[in-house]
N, C-alpha and C. Protein backbone atom coordinates (compact mmCIF):
# COMPACT_ATOMS: atom_id res chain seq x y z
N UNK A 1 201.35 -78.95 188.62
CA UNK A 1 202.08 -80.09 188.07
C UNK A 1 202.47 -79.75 186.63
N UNK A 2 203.80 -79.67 186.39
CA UNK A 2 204.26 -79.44 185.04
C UNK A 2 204.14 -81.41 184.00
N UNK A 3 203.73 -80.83 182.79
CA UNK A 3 203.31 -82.27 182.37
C UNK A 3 204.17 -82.02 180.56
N UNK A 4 205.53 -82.59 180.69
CA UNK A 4 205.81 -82.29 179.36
C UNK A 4 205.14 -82.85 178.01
N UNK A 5 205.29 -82.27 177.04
CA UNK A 5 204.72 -83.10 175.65
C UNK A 5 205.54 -82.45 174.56
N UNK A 6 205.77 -83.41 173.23
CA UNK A 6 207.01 -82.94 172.60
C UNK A 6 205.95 -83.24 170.96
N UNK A 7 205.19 -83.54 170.95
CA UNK A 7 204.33 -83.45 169.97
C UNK A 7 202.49 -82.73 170.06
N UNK A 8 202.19 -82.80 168.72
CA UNK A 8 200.43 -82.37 169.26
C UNK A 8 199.63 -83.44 169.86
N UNK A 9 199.95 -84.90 170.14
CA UNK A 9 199.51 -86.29 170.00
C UNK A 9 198.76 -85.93 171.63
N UNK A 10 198.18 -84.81 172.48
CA UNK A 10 198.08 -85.04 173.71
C UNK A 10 196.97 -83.74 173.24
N UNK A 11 195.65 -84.33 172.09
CA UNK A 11 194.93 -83.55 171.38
C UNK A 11 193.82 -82.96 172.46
N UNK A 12 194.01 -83.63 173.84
CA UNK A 12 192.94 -83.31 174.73
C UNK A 12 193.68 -81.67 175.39
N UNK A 13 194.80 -80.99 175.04
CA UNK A 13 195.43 -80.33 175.67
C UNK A 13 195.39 -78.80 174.83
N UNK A 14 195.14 -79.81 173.18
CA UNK A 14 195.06 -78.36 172.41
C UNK A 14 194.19 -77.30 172.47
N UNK A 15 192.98 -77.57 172.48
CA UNK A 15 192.08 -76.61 172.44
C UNK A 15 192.65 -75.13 173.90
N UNK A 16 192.97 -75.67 175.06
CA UNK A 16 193.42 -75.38 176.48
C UNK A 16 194.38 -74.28 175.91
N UNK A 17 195.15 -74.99 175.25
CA UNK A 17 196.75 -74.53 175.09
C UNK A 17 196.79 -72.89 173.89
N UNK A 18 195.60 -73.34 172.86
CA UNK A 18 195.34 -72.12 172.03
C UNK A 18 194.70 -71.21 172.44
N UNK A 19 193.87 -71.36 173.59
CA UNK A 19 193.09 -70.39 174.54
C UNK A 19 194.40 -69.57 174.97
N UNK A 20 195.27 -70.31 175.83
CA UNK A 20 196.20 -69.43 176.11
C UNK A 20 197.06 -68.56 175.59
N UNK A 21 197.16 -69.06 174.12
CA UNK A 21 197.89 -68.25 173.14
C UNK A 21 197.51 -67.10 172.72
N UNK A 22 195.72 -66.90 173.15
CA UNK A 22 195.04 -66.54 172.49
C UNK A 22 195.38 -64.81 173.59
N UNK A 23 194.84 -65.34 174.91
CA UNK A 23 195.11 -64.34 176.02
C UNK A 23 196.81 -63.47 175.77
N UNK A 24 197.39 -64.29 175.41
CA UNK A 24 199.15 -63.46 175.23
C UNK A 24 198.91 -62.60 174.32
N UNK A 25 197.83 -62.86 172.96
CA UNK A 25 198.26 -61.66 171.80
C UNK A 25 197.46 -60.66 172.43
N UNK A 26 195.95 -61.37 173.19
CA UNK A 26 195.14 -60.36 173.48
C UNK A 26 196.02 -59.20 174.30
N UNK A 27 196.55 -60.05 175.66
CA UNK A 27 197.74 -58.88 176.06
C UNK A 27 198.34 -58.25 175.54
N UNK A 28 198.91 -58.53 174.28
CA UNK A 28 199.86 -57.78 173.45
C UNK A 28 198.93 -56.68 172.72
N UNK A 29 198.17 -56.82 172.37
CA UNK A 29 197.36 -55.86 172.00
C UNK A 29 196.45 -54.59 172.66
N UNK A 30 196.67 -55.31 174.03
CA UNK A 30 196.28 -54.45 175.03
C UNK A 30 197.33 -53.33 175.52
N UNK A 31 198.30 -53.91 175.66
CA UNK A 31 199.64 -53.20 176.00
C UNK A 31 200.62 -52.59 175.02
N UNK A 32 200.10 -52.45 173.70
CA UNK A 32 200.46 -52.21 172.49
C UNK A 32 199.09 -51.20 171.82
N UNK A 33 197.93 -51.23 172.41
CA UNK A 33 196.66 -50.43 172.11
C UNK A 33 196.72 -51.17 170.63
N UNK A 34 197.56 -52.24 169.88
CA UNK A 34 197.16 -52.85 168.53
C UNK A 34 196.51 -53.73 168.12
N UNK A 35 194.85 -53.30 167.55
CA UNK A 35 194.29 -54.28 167.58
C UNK A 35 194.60 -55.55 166.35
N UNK A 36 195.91 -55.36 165.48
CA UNK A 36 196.23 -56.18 164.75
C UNK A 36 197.43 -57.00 164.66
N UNK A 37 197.91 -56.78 166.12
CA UNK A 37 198.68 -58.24 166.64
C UNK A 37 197.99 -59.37 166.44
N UNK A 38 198.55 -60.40 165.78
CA UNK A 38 198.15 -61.98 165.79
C UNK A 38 196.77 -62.37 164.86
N UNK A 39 197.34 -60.72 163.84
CA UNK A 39 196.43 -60.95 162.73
C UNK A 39 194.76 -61.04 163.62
N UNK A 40 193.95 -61.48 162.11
CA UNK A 40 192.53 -62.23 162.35
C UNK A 40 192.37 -62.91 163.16
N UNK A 41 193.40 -64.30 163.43
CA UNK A 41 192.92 -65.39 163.97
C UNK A 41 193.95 -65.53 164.75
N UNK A 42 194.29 -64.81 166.35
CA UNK A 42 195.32 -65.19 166.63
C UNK A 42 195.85 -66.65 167.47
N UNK A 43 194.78 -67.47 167.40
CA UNK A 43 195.06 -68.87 167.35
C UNK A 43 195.74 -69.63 166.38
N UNK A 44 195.97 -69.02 165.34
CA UNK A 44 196.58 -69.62 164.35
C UNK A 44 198.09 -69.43 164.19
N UNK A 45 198.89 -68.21 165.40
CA UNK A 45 200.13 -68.17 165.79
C UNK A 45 200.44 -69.38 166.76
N UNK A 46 199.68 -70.26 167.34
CA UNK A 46 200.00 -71.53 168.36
C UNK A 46 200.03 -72.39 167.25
N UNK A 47 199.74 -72.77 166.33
CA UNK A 47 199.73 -73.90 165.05
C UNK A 47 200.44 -73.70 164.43
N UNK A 48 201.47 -72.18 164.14
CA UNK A 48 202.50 -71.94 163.41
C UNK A 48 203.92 -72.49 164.07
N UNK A 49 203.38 -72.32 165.73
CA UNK A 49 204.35 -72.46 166.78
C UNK A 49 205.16 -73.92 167.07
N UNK A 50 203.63 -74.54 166.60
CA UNK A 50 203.88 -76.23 166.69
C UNK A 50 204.72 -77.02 165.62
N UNK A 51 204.22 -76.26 164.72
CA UNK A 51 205.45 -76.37 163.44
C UNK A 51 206.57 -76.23 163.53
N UNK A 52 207.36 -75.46 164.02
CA UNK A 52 208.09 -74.65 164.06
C UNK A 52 209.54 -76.44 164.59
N UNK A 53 210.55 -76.32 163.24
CA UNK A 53 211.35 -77.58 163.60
C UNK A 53 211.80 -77.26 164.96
N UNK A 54 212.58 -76.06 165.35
CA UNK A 54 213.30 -76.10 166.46
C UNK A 54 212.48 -76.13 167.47
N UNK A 55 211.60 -76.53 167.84
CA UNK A 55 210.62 -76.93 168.90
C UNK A 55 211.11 -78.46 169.11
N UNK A 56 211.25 -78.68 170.72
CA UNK A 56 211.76 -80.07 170.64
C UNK A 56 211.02 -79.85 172.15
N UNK A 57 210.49 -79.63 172.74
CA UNK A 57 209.39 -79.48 174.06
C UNK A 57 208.72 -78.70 174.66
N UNK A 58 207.27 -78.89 174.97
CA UNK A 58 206.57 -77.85 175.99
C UNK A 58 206.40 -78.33 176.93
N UNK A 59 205.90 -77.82 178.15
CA UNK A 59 205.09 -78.13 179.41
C UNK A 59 203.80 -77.37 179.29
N UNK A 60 203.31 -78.23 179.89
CA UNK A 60 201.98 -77.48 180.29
C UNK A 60 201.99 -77.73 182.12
N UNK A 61 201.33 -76.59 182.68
CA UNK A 61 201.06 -76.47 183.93
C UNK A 61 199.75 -76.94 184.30
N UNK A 62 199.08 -77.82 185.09
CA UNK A 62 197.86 -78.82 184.97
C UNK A 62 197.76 -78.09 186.36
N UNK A 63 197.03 -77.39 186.49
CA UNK A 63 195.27 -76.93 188.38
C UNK A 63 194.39 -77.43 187.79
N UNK A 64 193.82 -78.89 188.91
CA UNK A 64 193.01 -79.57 188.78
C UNK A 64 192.01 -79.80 187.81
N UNK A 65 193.05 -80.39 186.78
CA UNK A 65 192.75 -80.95 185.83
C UNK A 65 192.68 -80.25 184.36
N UNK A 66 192.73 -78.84 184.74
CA UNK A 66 192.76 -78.02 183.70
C UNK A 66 194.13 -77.28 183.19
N UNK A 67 194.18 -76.93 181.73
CA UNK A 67 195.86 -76.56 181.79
C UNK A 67 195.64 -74.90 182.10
N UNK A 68 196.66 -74.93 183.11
CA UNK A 68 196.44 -73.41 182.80
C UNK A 68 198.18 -72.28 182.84
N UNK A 69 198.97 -72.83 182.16
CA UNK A 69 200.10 -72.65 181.70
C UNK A 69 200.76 -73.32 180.84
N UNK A 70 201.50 -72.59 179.97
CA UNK A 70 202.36 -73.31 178.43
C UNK A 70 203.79 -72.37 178.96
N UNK A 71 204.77 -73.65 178.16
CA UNK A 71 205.79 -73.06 178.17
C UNK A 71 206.77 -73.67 176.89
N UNK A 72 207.59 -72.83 176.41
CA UNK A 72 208.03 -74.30 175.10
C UNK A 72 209.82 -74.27 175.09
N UNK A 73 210.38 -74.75 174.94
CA UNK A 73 211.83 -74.36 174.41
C UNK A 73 212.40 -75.15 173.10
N UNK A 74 212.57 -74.12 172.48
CA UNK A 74 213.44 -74.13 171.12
C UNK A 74 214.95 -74.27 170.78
N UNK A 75 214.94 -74.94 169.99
CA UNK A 75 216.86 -75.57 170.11
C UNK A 75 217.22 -74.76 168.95
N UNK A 76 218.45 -74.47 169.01
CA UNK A 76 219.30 -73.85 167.57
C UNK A 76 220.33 -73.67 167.86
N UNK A 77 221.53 -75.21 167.42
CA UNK A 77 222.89 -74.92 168.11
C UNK A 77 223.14 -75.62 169.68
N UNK A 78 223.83 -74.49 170.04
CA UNK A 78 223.83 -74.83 171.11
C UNK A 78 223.29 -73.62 172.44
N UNK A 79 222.27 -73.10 171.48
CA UNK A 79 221.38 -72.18 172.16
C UNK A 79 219.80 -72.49 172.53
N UNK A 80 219.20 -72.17 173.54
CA UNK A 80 217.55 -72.65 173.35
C UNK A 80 216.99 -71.03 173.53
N UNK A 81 216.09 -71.43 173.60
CA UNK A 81 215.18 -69.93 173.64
C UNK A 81 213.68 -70.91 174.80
N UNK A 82 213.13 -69.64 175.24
CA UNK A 82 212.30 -70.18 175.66
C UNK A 82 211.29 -69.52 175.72
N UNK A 83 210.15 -69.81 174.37
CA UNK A 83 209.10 -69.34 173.94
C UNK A 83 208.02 -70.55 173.73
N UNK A 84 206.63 -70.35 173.90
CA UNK A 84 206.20 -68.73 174.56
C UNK A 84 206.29 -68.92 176.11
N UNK A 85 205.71 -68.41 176.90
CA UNK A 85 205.76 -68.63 178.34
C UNK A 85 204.35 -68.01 178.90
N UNK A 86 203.51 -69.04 179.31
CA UNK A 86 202.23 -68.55 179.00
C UNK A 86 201.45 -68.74 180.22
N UNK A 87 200.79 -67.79 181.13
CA UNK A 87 200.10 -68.33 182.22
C UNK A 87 198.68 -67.58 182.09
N UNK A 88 197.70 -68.47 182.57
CA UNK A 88 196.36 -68.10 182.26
C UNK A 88 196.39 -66.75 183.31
N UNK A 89 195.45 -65.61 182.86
CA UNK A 89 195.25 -64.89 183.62
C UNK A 89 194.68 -64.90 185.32
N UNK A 90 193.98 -66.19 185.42
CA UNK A 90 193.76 -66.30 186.67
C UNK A 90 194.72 -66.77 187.91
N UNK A 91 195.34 -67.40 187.10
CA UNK A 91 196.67 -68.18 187.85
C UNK A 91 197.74 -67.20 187.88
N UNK A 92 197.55 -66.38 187.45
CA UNK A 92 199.03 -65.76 187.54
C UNK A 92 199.35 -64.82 188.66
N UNK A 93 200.84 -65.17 189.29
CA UNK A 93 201.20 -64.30 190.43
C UNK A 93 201.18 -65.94 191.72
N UNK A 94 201.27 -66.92 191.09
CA UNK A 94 200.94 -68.09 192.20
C UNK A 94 202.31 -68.69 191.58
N UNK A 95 203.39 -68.51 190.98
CA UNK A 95 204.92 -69.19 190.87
C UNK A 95 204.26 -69.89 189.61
N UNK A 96 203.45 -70.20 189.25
CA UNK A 96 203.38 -71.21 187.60
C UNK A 96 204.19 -70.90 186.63
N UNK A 97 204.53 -69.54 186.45
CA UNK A 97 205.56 -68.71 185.48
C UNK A 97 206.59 -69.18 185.61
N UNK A 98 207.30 -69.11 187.04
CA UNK A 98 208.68 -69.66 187.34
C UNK A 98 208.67 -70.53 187.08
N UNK A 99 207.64 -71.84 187.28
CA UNK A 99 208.18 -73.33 187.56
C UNK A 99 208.14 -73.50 186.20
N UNK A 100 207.67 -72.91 185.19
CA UNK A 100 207.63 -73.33 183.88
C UNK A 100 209.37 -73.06 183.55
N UNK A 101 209.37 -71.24 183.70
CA UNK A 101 211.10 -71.35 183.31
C UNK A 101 211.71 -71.85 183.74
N UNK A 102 211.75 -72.27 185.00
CA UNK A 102 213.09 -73.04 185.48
C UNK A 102 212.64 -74.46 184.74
N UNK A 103 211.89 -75.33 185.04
CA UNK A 103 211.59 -76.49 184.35
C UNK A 103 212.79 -76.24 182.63
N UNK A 104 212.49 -75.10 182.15
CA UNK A 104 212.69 -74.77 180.25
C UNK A 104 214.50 -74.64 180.88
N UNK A 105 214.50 -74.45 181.71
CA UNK A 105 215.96 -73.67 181.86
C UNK A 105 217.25 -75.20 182.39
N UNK A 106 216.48 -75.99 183.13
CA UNK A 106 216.96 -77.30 183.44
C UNK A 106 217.16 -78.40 182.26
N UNK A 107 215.81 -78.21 181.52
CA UNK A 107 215.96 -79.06 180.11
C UNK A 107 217.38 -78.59 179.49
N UNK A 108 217.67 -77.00 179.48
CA UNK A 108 218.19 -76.70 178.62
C UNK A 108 219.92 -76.80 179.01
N UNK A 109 220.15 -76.96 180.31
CA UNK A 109 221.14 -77.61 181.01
C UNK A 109 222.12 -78.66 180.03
N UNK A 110 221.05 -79.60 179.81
CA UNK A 110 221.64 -81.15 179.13
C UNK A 110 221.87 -80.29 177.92
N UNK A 111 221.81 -79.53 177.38
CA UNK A 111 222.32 -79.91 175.99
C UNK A 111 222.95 -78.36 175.32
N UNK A 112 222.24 -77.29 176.03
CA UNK A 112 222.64 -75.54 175.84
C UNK A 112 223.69 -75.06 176.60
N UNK A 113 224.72 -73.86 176.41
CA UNK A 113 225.52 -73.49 176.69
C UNK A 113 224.64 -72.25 177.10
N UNK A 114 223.77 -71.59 176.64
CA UNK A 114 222.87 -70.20 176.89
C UNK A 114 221.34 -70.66 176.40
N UNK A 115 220.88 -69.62 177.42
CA UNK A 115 219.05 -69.77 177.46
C UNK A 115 218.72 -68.37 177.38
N UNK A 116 218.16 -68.28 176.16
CA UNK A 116 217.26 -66.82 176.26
C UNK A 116 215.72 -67.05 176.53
N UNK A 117 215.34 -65.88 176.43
CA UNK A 117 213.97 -65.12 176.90
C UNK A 117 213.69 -63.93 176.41
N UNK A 118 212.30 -63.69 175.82
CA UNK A 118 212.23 -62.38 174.34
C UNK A 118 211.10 -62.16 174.31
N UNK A 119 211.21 -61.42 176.11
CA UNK A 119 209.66 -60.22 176.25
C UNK A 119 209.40 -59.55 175.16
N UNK A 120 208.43 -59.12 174.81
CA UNK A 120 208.04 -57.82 173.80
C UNK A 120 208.11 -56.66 175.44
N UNK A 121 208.45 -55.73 174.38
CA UNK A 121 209.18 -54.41 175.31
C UNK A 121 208.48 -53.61 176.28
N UNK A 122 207.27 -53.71 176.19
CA UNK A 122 206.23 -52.92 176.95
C UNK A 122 205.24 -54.08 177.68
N UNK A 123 206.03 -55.34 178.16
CA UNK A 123 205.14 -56.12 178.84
C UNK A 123 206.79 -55.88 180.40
N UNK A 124 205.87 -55.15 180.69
CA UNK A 124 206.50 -54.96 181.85
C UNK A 124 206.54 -55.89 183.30
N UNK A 125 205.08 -56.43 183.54
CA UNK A 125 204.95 -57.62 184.47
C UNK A 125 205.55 -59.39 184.00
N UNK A 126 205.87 -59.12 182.66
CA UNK A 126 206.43 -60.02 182.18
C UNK A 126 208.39 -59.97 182.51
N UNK A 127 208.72 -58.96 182.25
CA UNK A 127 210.06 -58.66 182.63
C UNK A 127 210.49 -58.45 183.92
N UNK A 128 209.95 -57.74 184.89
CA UNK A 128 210.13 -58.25 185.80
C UNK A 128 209.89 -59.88 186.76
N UNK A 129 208.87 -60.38 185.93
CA UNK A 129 208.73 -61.99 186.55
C UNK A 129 210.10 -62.66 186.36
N UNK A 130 211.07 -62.26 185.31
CA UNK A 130 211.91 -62.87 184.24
C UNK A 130 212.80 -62.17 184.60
N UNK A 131 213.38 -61.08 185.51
CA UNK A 131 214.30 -60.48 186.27
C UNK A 131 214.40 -61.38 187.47
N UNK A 132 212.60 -61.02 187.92
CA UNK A 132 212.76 -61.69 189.75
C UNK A 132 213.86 -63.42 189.49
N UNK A 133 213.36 -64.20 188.48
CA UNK A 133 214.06 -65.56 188.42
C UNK A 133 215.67 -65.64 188.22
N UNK A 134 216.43 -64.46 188.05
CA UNK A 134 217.43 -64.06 187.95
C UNK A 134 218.05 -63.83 186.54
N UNK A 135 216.80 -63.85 184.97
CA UNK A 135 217.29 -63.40 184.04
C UNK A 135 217.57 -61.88 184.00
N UNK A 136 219.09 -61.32 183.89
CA UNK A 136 219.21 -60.29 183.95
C UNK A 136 220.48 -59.99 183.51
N UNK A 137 220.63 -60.75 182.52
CA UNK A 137 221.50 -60.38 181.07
C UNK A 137 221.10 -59.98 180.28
N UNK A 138 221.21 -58.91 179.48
CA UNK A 138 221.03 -58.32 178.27
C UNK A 138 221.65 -59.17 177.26
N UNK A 139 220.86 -59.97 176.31
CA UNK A 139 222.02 -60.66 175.48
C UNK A 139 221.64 -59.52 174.08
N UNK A 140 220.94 -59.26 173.52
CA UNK A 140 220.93 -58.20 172.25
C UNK A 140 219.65 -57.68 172.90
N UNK A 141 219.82 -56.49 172.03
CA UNK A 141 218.56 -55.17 171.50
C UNK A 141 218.15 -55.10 169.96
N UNK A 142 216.88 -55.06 170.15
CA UNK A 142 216.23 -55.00 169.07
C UNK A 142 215.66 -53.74 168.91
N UNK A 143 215.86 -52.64 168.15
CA UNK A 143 215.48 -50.93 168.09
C UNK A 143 214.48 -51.25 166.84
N UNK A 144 213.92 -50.35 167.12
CA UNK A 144 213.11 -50.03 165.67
C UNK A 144 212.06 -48.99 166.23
N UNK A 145 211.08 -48.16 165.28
CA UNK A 145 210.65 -47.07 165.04
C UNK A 145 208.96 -47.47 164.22
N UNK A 146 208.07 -47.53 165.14
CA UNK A 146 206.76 -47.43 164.42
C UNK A 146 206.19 -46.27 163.21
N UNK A 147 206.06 -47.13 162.58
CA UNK A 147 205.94 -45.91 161.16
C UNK A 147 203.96 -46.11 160.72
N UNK A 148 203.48 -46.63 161.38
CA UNK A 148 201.88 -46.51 161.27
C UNK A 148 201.37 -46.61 162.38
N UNK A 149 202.08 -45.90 163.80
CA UNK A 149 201.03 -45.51 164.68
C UNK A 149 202.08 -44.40 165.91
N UNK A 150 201.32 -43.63 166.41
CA UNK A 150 201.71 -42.85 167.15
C UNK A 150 202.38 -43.47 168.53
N UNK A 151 203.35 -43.37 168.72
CA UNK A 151 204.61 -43.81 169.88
C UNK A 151 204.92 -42.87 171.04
N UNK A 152 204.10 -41.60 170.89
CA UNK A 152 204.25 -40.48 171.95
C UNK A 152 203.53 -40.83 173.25
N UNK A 153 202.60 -42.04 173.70
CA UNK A 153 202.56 -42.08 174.67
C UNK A 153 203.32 -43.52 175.58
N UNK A 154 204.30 -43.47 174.88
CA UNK A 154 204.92 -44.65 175.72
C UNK A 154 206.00 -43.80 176.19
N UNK A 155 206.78 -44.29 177.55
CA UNK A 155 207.68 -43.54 178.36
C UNK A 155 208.86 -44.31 178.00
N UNK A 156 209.92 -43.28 178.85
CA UNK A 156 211.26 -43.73 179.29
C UNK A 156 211.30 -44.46 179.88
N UNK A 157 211.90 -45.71 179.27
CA UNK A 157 211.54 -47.27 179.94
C UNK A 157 213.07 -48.08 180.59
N UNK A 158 213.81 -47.55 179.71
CA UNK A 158 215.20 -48.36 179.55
C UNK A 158 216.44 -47.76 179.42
N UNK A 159 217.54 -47.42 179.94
CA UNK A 159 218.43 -46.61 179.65
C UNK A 159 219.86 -47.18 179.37
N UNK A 160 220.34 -47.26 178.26
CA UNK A 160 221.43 -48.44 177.83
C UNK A 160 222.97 -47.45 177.30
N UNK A 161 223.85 -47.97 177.83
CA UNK A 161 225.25 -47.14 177.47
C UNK A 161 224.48 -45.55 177.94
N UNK A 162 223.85 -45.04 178.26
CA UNK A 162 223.53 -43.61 178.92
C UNK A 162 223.16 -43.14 177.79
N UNK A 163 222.10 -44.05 176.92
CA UNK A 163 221.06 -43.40 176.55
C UNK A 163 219.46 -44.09 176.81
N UNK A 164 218.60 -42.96 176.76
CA UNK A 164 217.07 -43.73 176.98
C UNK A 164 216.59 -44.12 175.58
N UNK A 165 215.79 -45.03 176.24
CA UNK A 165 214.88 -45.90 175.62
C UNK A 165 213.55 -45.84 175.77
N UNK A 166 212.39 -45.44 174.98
CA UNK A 166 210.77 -45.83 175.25
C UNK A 166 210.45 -47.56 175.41
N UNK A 167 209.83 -47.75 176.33
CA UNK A 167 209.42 -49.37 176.16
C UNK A 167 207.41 -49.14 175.94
């Protein structure tokens, strides 16, 4: 059951909701080998998140009784974005992912002309979840070059105008 909320006022949800935030950096750090994604406290990137003006809704995904998916979309224009997109590790691979984006993608119907989505590059089960739903526009690339850690074991991930890419 997707259960929207457009403020923090649904305080029985937070603690749930930063757990989950908490599992995404941990992933990111796992899949990045960096143990200094999301800083010290990476609960304190979900409280930056909530701030954040162009936030105008999340869902949360409710299995019996507990949340165990976030999803949020951000307005700017007449563009949304749809960050973060968050499913507890146990639940995942059961459609909660989808029903969150499509849910973010219907909101964004009424009022957006375009909906993005902004995997980090080496979450690969993330991009394909976000292919399978039929995102599979390239809207920009973001390049850049790690200058404080070794990049030689990530592969040929991506191949754009007929050149490769490491993801």
């Amino acid at each position: 059951m997707m259960r929207p909320w457009r403020s923090a006022s649904t305080a029985e949800q937070m603690p749930r909701c930063r757990a989950l935030y908490v599992q995404l950096v941990e992933h990111h750090r796992e899949i990045y080998a960096d143990p200094s994604i999301g800083r010290d406290d990476p609960a304190s990137g979900f409280d930056e998140y909530l701030t954040l003006s162009e936030r105008v809704i999340s869902w949360v995904a409710v299995d019996d009784g507990s949340v165990v998916g976030l999803a949020g979309l951000l307005w700017e224009g007449s563009e949304s974005t749809t960050e973060p997109v968050i499913v507890d590790c146990s639940h995942r691979r059961n459609g909660i992912g989808r029903r969150l984006v499509e849910t973010a993608i219907e909101e964004s119907r009424r009022r957006a002309t375009d909906v993005d989505i902004k995997p980090v590059r080496a979450n690969a089960s993330a991009i394909g979840a976000f292919h399978r739903i039929d995102l599979r526009t390239l809207g920009y690339l973001q390049l850049f070059i790690s200058l404080d850690r070794d990049e030689s074991h990530l592969e040929r991930g991506l191949e754009v105008h007929g050149r490769p890419f490491k993801c």
